[in-house]
PDB file of N, CA and C in Angstrom:
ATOM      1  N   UNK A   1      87.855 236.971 -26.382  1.00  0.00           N
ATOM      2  CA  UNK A   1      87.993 235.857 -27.328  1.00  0.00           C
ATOM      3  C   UNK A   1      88.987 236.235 -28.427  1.00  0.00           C
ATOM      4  N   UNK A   2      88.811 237.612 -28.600  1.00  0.00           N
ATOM      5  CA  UNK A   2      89.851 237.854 -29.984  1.00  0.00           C
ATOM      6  C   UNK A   2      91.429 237.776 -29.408  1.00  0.00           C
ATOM      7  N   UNK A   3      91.909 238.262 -28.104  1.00  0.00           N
ATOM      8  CA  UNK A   3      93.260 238.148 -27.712  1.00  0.00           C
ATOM      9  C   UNK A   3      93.858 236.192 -27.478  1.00  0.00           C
ATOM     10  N   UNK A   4      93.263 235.784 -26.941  1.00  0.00           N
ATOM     11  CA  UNK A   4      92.831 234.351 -27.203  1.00  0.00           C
ATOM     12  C   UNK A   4      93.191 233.474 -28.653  1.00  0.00           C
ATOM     13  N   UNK A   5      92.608 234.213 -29.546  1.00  0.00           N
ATOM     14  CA  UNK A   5      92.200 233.505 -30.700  1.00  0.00           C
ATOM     15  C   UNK A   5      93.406 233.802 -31.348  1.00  0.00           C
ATOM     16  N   UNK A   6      93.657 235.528 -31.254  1.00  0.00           N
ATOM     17  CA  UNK A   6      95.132 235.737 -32.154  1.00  0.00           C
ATOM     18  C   UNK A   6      96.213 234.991 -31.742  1.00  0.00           C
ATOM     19  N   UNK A   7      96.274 234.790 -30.283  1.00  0.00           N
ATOM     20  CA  UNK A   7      97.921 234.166 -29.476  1.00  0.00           C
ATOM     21  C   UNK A   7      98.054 232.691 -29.964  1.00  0.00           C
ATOM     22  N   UNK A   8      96.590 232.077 -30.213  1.00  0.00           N
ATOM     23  CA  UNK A   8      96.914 230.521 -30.391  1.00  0.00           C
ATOM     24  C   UNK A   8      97.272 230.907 -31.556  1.00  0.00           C
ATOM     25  N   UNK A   9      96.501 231.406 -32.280  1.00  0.00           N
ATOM     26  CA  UNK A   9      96.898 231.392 -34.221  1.00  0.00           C
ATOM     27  C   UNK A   9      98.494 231.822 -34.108  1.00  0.00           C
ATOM     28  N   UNK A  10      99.314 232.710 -33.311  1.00  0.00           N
ATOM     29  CA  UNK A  10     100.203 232.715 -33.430  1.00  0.00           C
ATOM     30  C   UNK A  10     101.333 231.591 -33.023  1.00  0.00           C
ATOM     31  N   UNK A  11     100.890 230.974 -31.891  1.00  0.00           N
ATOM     32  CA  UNK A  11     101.670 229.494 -31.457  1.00  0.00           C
ATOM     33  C   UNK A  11     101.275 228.529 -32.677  1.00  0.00           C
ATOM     34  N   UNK A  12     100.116 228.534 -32.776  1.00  0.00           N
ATOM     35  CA  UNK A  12      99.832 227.501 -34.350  1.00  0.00           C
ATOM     36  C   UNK A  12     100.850 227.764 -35.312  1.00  0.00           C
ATOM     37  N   UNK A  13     101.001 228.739 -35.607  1.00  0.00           N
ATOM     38  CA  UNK A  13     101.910 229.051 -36.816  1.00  0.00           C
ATOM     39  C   UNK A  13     103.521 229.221 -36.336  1.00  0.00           C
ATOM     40  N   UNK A  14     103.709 229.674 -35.654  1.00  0.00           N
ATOM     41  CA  UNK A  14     105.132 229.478 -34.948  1.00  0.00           C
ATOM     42  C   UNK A  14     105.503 228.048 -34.742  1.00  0.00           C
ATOM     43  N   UNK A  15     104.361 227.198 -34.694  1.00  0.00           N
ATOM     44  CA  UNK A  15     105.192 225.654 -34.458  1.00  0.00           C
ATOM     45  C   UNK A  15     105.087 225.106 -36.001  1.00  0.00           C
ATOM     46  N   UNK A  16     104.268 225.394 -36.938  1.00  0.00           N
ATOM     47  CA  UNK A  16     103.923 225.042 -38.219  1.00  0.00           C
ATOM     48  C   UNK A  16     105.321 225.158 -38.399  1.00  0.00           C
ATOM     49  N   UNK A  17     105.768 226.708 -38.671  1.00  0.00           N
ATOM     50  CA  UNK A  17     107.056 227.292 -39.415  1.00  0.00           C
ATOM     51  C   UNK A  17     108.120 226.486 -38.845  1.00  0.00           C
ATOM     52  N   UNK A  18     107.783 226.105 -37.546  1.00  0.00           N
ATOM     53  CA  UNK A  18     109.260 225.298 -36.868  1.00  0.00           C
ATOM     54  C   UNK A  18     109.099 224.178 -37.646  1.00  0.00           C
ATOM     55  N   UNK A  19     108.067 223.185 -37.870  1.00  0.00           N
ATOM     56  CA  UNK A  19     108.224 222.259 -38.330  1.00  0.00           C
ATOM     57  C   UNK A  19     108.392 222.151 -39.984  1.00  0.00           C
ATOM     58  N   UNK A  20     107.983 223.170 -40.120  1.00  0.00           N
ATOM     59  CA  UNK A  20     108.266 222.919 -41.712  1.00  0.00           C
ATOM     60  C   UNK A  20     109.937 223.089 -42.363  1.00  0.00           C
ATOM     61  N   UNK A  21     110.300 224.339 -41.159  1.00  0.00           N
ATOM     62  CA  UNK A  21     111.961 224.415 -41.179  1.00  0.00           C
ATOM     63  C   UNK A  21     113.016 223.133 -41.070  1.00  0.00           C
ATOM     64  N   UNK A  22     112.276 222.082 -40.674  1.00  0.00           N
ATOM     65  CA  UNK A  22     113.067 221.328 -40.085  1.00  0.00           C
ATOM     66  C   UNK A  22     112.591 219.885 -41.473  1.00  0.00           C
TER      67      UNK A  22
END
């Protein structure tokens, strides 16, 4: 669950930052 949990939190935030860049 924790490898799971970190990868989405990292796609979560990788698309956040994209969208906020833009």
């Amino acid at each position: 669950m924790g490898d799971i949990a970190r990868v989405n939190l990292f796609v979560w935030s990788a698309g956040t930052a994209c969208v906020l860049g833009k």
